[in-house]
PDB file of N, CA and C in Angstrom:
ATOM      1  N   UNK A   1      26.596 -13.947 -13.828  1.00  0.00           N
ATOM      2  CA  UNK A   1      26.261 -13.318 -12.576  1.00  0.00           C
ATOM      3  C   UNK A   1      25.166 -12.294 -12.822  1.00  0.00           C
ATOM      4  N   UNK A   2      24.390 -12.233 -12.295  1.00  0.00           N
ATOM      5  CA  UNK A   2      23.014 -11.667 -11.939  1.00  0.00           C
ATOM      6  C   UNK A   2      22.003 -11.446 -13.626  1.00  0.00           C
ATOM      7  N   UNK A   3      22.205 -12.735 -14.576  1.00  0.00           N
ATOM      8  CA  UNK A   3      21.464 -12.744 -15.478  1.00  0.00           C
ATOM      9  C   UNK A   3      19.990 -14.079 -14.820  1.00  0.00           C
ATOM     10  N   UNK A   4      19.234 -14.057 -15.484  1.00  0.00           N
ATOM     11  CA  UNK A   4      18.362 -14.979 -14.494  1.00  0.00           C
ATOM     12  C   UNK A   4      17.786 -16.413 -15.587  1.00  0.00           C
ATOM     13  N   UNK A   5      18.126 -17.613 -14.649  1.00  0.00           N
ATOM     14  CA  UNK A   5      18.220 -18.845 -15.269  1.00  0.00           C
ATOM     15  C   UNK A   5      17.021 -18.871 -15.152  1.00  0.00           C
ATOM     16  N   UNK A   6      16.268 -20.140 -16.060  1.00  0.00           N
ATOM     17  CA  UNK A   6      15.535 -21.102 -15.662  1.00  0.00           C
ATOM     18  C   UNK A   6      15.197 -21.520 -14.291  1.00  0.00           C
ATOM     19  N   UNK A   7      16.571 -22.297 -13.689  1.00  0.00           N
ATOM     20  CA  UNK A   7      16.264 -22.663 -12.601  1.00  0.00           C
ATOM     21  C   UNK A   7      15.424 -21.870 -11.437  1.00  0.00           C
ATOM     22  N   UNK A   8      16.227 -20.225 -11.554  1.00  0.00           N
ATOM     23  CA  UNK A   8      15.729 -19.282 -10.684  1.00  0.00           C
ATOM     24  C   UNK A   8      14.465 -19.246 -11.335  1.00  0.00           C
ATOM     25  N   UNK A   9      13.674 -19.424 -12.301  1.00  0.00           N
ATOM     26  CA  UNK A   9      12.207 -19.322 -12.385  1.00  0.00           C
ATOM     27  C   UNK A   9      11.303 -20.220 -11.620  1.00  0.00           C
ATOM     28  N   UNK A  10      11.784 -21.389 -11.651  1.00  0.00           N
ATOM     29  CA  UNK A  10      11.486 -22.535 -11.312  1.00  0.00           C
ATOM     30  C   UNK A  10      11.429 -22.112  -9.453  1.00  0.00           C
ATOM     31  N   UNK A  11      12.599 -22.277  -8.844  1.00  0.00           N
ATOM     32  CA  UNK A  11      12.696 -21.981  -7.712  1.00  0.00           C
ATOM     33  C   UNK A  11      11.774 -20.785  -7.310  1.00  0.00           C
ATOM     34  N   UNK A  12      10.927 -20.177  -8.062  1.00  0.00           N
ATOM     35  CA  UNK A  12      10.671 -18.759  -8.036  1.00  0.00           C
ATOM     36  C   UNK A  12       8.829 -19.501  -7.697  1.00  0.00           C
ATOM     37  N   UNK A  13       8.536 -20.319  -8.849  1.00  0.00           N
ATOM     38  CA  UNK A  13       6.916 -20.575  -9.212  1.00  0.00           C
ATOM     39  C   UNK A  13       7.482 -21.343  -8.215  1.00  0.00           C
ATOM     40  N   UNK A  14       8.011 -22.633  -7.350  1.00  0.00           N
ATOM     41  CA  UNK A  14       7.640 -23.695  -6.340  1.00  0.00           C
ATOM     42  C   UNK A  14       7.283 -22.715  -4.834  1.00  0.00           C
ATOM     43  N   UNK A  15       8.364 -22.032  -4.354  1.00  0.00           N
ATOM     44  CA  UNK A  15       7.900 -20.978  -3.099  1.00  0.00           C
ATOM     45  C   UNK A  15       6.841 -20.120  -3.610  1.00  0.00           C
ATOM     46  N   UNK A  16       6.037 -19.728  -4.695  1.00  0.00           N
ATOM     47  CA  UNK A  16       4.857 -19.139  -4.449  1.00  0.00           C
ATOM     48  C   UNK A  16       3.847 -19.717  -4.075  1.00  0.00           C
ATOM     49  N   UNK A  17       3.712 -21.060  -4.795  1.00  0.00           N
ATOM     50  CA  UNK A  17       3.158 -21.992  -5.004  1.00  0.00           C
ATOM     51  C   UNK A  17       2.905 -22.814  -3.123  1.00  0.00           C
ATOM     52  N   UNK A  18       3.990 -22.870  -2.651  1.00  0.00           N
ATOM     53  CA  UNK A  18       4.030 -22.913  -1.329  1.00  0.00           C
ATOM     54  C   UNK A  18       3.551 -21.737  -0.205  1.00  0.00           C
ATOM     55  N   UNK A  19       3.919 -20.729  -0.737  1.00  0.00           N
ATOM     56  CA  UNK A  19       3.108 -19.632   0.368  1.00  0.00           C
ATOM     57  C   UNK A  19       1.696 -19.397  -0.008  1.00  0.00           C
ATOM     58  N   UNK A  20       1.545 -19.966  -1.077  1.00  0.00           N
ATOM     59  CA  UNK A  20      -0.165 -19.416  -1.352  1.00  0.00           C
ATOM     60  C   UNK A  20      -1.250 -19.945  -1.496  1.00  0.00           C
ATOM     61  N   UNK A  21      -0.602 -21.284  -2.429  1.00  0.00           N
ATOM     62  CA  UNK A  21      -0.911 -22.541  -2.204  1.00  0.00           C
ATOM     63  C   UNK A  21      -1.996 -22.553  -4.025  1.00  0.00           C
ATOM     64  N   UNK A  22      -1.925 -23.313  -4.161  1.00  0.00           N
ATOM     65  CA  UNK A  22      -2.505 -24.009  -5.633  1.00  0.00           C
ATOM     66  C   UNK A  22      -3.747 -23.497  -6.247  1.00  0.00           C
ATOM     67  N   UNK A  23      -4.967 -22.879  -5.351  1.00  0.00           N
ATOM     68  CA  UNK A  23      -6.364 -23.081  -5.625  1.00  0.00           C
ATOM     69  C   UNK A  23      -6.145 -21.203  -5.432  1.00  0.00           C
ATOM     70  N   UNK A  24      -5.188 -21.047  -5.024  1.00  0.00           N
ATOM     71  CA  UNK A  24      -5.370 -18.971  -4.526  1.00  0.00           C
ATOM     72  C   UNK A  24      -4.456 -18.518  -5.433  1.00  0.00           C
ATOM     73  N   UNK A  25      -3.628 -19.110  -6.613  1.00  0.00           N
ATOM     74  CA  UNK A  25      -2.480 -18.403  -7.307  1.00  0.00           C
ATOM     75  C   UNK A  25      -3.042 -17.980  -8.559  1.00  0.00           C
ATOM     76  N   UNK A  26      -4.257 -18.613  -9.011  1.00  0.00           N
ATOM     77  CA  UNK A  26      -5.287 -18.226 -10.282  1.00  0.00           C
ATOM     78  C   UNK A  26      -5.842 -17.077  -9.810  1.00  0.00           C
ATOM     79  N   UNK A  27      -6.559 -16.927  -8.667  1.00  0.00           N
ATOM     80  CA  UNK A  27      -7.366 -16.401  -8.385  1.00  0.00           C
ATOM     81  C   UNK A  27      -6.299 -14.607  -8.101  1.00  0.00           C
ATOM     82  N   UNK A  28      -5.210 -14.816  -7.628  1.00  0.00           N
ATOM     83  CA  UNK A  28      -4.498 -13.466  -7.327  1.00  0.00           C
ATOM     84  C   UNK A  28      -3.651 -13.120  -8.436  1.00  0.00           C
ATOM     85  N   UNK A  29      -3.650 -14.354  -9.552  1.00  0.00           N
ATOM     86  CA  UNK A  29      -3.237 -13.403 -10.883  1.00  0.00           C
ATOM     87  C   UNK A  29      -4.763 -12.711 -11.583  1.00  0.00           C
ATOM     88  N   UNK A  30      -5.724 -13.240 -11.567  1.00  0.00           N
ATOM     89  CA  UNK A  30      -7.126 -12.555 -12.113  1.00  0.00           C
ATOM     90  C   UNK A  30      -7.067 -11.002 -11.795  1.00  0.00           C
ATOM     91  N   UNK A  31      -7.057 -11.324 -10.050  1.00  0.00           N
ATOM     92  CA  UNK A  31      -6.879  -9.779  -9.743  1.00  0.00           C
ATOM     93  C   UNK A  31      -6.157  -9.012 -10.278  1.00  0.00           C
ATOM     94  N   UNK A  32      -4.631  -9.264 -10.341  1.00  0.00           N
ATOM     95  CA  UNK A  32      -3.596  -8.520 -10.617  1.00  0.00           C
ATOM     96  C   UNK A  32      -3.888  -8.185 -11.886  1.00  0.00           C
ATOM     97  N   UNK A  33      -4.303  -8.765 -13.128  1.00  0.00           N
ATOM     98  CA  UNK A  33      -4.552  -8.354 -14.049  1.00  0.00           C
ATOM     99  C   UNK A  33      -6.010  -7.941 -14.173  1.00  0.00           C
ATOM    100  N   UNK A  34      -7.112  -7.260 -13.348  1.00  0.00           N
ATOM    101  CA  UNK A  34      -7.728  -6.659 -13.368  1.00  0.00           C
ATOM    102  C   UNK A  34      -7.507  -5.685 -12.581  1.00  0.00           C
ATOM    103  N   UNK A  35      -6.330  -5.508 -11.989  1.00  0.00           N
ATOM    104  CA  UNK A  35      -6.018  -3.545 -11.578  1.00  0.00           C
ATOM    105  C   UNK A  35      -5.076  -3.629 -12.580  1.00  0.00           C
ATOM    106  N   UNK A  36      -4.271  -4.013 -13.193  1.00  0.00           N
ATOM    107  CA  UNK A  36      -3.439  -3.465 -14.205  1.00  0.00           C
ATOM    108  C   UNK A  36      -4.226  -2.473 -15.076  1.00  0.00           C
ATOM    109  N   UNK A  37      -5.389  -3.264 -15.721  1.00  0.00           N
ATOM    110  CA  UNK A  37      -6.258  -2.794 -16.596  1.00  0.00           C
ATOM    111  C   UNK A  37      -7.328  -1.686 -16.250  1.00  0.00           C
ATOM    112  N   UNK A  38      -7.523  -1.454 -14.942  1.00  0.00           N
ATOM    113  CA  UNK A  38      -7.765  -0.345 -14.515  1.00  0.00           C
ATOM    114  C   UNK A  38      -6.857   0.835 -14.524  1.00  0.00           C
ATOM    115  N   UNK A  39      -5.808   0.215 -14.112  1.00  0.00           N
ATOM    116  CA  UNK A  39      -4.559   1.072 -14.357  1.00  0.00           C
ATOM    117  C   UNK A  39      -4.407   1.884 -15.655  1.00  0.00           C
ATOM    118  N   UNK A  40      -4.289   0.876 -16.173  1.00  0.00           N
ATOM    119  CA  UNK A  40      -4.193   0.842 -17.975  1.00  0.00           C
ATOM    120  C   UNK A  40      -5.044   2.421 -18.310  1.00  0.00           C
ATOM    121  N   UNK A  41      -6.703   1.351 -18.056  1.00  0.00           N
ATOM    122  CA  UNK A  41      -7.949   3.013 -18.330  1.00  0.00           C
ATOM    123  C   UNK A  41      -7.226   3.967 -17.597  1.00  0.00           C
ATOM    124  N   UNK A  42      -7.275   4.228 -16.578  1.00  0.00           N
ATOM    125  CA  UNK A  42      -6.899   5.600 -15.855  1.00  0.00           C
ATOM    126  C   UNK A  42      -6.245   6.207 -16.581  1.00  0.00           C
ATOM    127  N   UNK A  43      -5.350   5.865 -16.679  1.00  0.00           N
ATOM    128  CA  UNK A  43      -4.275   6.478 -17.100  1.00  0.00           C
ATOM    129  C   UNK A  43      -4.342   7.099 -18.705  1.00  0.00           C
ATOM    130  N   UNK A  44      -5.041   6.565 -19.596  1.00  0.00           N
ATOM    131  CA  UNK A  44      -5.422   6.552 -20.909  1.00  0.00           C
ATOM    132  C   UNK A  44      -6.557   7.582 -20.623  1.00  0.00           C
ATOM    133  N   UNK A  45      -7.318   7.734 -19.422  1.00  0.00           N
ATOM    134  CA  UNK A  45      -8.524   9.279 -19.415  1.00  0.00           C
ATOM    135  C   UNK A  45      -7.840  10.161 -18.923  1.00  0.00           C
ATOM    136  N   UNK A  46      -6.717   9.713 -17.956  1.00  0.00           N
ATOM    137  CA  UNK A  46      -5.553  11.220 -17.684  1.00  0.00           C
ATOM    138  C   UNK A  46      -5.187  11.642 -18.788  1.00  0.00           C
ATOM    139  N   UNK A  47      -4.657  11.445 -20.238  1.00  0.00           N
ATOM    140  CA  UNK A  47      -4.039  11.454 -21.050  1.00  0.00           C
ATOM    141  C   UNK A  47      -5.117  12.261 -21.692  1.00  0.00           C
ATOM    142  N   UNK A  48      -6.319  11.559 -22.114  1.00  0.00           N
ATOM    143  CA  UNK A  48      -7.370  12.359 -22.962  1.00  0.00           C
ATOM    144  C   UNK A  48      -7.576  13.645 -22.449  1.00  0.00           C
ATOM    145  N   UNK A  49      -8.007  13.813 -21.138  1.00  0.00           N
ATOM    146  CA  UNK A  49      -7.743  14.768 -20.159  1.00  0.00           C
ATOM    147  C   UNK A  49      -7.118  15.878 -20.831  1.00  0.00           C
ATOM    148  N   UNK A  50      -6.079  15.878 -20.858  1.00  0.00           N
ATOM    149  CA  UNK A  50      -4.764  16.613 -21.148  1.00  0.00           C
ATOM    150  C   UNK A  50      -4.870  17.324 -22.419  1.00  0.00           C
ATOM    151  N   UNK A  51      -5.101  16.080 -23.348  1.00  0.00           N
ATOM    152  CA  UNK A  51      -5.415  17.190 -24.608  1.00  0.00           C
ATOM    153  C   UNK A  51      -6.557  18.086 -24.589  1.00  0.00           C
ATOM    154  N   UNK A  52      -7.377  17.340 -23.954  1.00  0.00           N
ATOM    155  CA  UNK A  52      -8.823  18.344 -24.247  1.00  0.00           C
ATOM    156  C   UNK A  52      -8.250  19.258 -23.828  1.00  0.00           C
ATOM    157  N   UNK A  53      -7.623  19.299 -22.477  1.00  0.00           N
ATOM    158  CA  UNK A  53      -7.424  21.029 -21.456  1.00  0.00           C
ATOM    159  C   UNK A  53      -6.174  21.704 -22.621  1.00  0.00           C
ATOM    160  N   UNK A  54      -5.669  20.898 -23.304  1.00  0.00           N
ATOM    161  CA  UNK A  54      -4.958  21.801 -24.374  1.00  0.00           C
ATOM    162  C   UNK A  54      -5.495  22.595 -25.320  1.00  0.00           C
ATOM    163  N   UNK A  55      -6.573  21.444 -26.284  1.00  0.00           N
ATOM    164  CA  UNK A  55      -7.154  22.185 -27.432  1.00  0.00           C
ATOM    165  C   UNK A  55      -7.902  23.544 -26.935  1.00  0.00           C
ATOM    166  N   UNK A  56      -8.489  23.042 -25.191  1.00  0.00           N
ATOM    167  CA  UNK A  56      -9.274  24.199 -24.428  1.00  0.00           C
ATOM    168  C   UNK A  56      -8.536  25.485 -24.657  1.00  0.00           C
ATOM    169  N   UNK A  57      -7.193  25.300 -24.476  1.00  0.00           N
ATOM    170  CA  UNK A  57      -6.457  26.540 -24.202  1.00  0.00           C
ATOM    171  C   UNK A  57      -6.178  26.779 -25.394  1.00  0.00           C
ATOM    172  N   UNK A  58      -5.634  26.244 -26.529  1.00  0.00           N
ATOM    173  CA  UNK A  58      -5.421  26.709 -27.909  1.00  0.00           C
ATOM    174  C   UNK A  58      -6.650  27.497 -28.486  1.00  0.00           C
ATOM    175  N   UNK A  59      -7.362  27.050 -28.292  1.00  0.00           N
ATOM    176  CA  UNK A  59      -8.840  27.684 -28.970  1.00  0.00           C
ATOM    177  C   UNK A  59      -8.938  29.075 -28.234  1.00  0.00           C
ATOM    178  N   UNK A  60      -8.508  29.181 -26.576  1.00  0.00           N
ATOM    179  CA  UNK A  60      -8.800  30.551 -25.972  1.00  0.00           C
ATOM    180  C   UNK A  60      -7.584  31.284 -26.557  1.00  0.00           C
ATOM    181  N   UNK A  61      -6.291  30.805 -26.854  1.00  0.00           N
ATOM    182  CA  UNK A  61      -5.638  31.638 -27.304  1.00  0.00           C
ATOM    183  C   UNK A  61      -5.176  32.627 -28.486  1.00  0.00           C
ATOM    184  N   UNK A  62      -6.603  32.097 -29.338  1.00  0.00           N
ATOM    185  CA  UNK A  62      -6.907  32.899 -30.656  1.00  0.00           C
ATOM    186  C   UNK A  62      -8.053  34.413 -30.239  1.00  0.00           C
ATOM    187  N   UNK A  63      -7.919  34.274 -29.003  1.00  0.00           N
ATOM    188  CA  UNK A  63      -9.103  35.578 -28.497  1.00  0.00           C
ATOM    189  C   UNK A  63      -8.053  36.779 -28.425  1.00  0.00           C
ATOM    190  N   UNK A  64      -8.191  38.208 -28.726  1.00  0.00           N
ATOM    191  CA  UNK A  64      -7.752  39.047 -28.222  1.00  0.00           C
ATOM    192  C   UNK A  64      -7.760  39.996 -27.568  1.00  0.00           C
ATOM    193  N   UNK A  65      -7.210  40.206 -26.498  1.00  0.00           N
ATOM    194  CA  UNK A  65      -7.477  41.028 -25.075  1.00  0.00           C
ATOM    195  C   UNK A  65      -7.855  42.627 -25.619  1.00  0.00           C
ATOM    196  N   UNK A  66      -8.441  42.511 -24.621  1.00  0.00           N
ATOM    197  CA  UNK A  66      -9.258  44.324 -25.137  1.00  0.00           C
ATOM    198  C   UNK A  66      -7.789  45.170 -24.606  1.00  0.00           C
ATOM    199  N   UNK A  67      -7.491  46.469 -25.239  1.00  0.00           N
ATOM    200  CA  UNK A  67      -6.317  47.210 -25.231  1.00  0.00           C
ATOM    201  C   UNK A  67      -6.717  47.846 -23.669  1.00  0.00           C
ATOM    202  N   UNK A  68      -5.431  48.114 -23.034  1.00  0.00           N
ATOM    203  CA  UNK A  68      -4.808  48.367 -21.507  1.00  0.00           C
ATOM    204  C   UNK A  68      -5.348  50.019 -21.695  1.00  0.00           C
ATOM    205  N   UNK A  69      -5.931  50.217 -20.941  1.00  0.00           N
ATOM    206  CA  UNK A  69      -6.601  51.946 -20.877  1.00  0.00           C
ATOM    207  C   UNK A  69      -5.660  52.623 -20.488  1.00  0.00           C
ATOM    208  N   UNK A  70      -4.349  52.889 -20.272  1.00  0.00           N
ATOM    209  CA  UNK A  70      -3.365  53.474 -20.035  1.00  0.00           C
ATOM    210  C   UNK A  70      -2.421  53.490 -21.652  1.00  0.00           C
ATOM    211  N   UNK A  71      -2.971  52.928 -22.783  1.00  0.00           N
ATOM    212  CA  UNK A  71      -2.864  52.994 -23.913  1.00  0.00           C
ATOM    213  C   UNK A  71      -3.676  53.927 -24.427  1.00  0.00           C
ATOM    214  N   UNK A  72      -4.498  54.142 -24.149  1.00  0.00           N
ATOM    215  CA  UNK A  72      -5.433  54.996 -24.593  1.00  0.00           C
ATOM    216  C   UNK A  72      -5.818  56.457 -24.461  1.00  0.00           C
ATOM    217  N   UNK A  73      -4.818  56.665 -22.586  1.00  0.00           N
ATOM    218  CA  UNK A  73      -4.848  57.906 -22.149  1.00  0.00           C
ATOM    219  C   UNK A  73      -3.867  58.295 -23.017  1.00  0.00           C
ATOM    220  N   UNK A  74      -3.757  60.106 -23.203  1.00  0.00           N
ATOM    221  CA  UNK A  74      -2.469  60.709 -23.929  1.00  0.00           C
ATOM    222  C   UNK A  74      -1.268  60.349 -22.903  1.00  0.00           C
ATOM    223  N   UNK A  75       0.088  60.164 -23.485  1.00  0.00           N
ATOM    224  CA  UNK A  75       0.689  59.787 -22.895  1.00  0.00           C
ATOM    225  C   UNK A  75       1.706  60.570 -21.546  1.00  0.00           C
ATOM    226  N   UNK A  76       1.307  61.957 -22.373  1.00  0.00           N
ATOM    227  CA  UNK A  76       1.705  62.828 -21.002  1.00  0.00           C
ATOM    228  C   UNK A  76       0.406  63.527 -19.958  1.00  0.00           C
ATOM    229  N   UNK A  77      -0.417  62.286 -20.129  1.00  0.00           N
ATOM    230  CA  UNK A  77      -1.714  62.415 -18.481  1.00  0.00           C
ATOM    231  C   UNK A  77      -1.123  62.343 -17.492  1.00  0.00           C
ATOM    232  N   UNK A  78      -0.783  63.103 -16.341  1.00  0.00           N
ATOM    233  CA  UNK A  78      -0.586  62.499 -15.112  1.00  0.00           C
ATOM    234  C   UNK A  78      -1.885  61.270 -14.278  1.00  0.00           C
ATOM    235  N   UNK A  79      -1.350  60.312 -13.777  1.00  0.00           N
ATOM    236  CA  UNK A  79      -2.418  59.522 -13.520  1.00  0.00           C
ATOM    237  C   UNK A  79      -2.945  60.336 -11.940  1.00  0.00           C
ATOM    238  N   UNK A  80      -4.422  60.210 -12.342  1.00  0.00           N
ATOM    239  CA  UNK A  80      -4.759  60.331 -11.086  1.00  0.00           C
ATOM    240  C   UNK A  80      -4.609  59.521  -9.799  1.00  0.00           C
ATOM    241  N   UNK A  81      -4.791  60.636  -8.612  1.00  0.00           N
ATOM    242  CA  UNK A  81      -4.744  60.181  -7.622  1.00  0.00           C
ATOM    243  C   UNK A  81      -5.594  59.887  -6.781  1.00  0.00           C
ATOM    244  N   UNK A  82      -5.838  59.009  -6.127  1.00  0.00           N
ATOM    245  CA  UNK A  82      -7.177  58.552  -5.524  1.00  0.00           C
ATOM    246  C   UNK A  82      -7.330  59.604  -4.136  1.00  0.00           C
ATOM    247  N   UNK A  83      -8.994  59.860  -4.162  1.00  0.00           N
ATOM    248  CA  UNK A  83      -9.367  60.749  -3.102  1.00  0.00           C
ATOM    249  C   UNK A  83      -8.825  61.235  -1.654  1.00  0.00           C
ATOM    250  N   UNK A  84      -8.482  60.060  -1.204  1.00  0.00           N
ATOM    251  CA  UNK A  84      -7.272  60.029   0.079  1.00  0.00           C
ATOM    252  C   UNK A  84      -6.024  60.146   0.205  1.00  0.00           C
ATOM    253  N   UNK A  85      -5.692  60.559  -0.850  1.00  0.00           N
ATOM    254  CA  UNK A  85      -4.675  60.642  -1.111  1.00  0.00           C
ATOM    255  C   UNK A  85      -3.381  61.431  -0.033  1.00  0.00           C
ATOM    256  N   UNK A  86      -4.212  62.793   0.203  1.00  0.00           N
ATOM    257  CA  UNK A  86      -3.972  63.891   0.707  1.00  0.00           C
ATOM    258  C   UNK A  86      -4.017  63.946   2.234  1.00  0.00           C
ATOM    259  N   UNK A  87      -4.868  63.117   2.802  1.00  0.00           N
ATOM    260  CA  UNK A  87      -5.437  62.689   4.096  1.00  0.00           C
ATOM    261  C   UNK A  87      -4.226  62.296   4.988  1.00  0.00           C
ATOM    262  N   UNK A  88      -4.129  62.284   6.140  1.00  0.00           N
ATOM    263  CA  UNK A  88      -3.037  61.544   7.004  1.00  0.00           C
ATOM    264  C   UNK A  88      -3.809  60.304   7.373  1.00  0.00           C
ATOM    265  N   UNK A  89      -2.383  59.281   7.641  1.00  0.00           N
ATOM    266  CA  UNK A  89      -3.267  58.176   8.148  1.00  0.00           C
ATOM    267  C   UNK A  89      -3.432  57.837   9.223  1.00  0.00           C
ATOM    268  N   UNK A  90      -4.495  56.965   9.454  1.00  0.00           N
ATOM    269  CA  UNK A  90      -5.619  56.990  10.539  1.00  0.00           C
ATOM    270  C   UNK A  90      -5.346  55.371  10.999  1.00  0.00           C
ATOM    271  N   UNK A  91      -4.617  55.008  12.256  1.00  0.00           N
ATOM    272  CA  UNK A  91      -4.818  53.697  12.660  1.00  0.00           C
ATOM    273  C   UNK A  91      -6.056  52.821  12.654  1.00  0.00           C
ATOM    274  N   UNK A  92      -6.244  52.093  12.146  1.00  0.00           N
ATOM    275  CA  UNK A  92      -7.751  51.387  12.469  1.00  0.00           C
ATOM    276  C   UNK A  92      -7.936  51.532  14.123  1.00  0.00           C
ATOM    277  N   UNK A  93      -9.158  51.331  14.760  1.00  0.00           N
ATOM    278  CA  UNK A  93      -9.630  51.349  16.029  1.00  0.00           C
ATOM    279  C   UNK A  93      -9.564  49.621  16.270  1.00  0.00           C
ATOM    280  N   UNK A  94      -9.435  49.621  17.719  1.00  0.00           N
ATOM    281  CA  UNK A  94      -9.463  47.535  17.999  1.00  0.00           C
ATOM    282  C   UNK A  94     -10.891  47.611  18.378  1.00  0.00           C
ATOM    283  N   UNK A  95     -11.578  46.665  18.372  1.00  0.00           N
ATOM    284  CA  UNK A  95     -12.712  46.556  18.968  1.00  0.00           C
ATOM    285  C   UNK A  95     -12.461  46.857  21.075  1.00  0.00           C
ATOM    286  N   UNK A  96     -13.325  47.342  21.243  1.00  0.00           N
ATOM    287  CA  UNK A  96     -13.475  47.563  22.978  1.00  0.00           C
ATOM    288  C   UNK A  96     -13.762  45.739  23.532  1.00  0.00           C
ATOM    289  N   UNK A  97     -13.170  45.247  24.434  1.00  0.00           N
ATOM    290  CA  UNK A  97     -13.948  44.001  24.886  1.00  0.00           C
ATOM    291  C   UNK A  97     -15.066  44.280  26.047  1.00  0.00           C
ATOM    292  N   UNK A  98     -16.237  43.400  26.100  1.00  0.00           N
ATOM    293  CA  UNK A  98     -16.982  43.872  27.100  1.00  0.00           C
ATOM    294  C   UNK A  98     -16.229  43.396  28.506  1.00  0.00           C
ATOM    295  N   UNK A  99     -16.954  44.152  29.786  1.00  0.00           N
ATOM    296  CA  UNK A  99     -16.203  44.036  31.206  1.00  0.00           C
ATOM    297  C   UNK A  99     -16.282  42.526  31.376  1.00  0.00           C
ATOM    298  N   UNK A 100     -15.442  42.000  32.356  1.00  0.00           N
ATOM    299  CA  UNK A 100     -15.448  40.792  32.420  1.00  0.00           C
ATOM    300  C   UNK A 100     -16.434  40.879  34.014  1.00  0.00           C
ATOM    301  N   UNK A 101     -17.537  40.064  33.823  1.00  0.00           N
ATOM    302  CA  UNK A 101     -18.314  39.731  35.016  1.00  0.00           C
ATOM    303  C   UNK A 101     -18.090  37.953  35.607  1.00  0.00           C
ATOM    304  N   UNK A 102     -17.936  38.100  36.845  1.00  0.00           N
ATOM    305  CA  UNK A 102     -17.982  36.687  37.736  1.00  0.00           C
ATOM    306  C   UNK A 102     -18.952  36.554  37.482  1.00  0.00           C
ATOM    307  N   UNK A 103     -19.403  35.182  37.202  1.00  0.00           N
ATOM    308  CA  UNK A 103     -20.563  34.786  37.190  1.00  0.00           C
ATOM    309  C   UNK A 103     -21.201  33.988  38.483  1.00  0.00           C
ATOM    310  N   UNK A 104     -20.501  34.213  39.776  1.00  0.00           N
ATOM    311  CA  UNK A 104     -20.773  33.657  41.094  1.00  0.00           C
ATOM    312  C   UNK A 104     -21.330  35.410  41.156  1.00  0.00           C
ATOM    313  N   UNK A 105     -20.755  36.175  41.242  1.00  0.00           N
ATOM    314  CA  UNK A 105     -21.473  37.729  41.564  1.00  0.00           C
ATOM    315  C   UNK A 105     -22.743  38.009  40.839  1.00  0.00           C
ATOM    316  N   UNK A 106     -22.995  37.522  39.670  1.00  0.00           N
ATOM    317  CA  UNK A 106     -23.721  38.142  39.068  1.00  0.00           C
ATOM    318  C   UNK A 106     -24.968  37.160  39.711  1.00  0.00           C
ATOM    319  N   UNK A 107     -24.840  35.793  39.327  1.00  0.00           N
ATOM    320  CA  UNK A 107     -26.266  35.201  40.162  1.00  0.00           C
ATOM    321  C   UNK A 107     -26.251  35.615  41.843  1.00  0.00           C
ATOM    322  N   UNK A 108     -25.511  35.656  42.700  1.00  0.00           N
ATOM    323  CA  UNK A 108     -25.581  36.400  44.020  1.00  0.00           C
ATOM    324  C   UNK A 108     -26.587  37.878  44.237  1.00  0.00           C
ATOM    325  N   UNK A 109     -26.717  39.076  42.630  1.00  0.00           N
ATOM    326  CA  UNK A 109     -26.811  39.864  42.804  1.00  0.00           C
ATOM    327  C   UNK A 109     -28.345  39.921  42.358  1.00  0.00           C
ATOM    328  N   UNK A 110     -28.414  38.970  41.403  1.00  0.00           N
ATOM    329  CA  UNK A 110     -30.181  38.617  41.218  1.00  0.00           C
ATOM    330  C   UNK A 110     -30.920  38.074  42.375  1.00  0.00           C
TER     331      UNK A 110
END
């Protein structure tokens, strides 16, 4: 039960052979095995892909970051505070919209 005979091969190539017919079953395995093999490449430059963007990153990860300037201040600096600090705050303004004019009034008035 559900291992696959012969026969089911057989029964398998006569209905293709019938829906597709004799002179088109060469021709749509060609294809099929020319996107496989596209397939195939793709997939083999995704892959190359991959390492390069690795070695990319291995190679950046022998660089070392310049030291954090808060390392550098003494450690009992108070950090400064930025100029506004002190200021109250100020809602932004909305823009004004201009008046709304009819445009039946306005040619009437020319």
């Amino acid at each position: 039960m559900g291992a696959l005979r012969p026969w089911h091969i057989a029964v398998l190539v006569v209905v293709l052979i019938l829906l597709f017919g004799a002179k088109r079953l060469p021709d749509a395995a060609r294809s099929l095995g020319r996107s496989l093999r596209i397939i195939k490449a793709e997939t083999k430059s995704l892959h190359e892909d991959d390492r390069d963007l690795a070695e990319k990153a291995d190679a950046q990860a022998g660089y070392q970051p310049l030291p954090p300037q808060a390392a550098q201040q003494a450690p009992y600096a108070q950090p400064q505070q930025p100029p506004y600090a002190n200021q109250p705050y100020q809602a932004p303004q909305q823009p004004v919209a201009p008046p709304v004019v009819n445009p039946v009034q306005r040619v009437r008035e020319n």
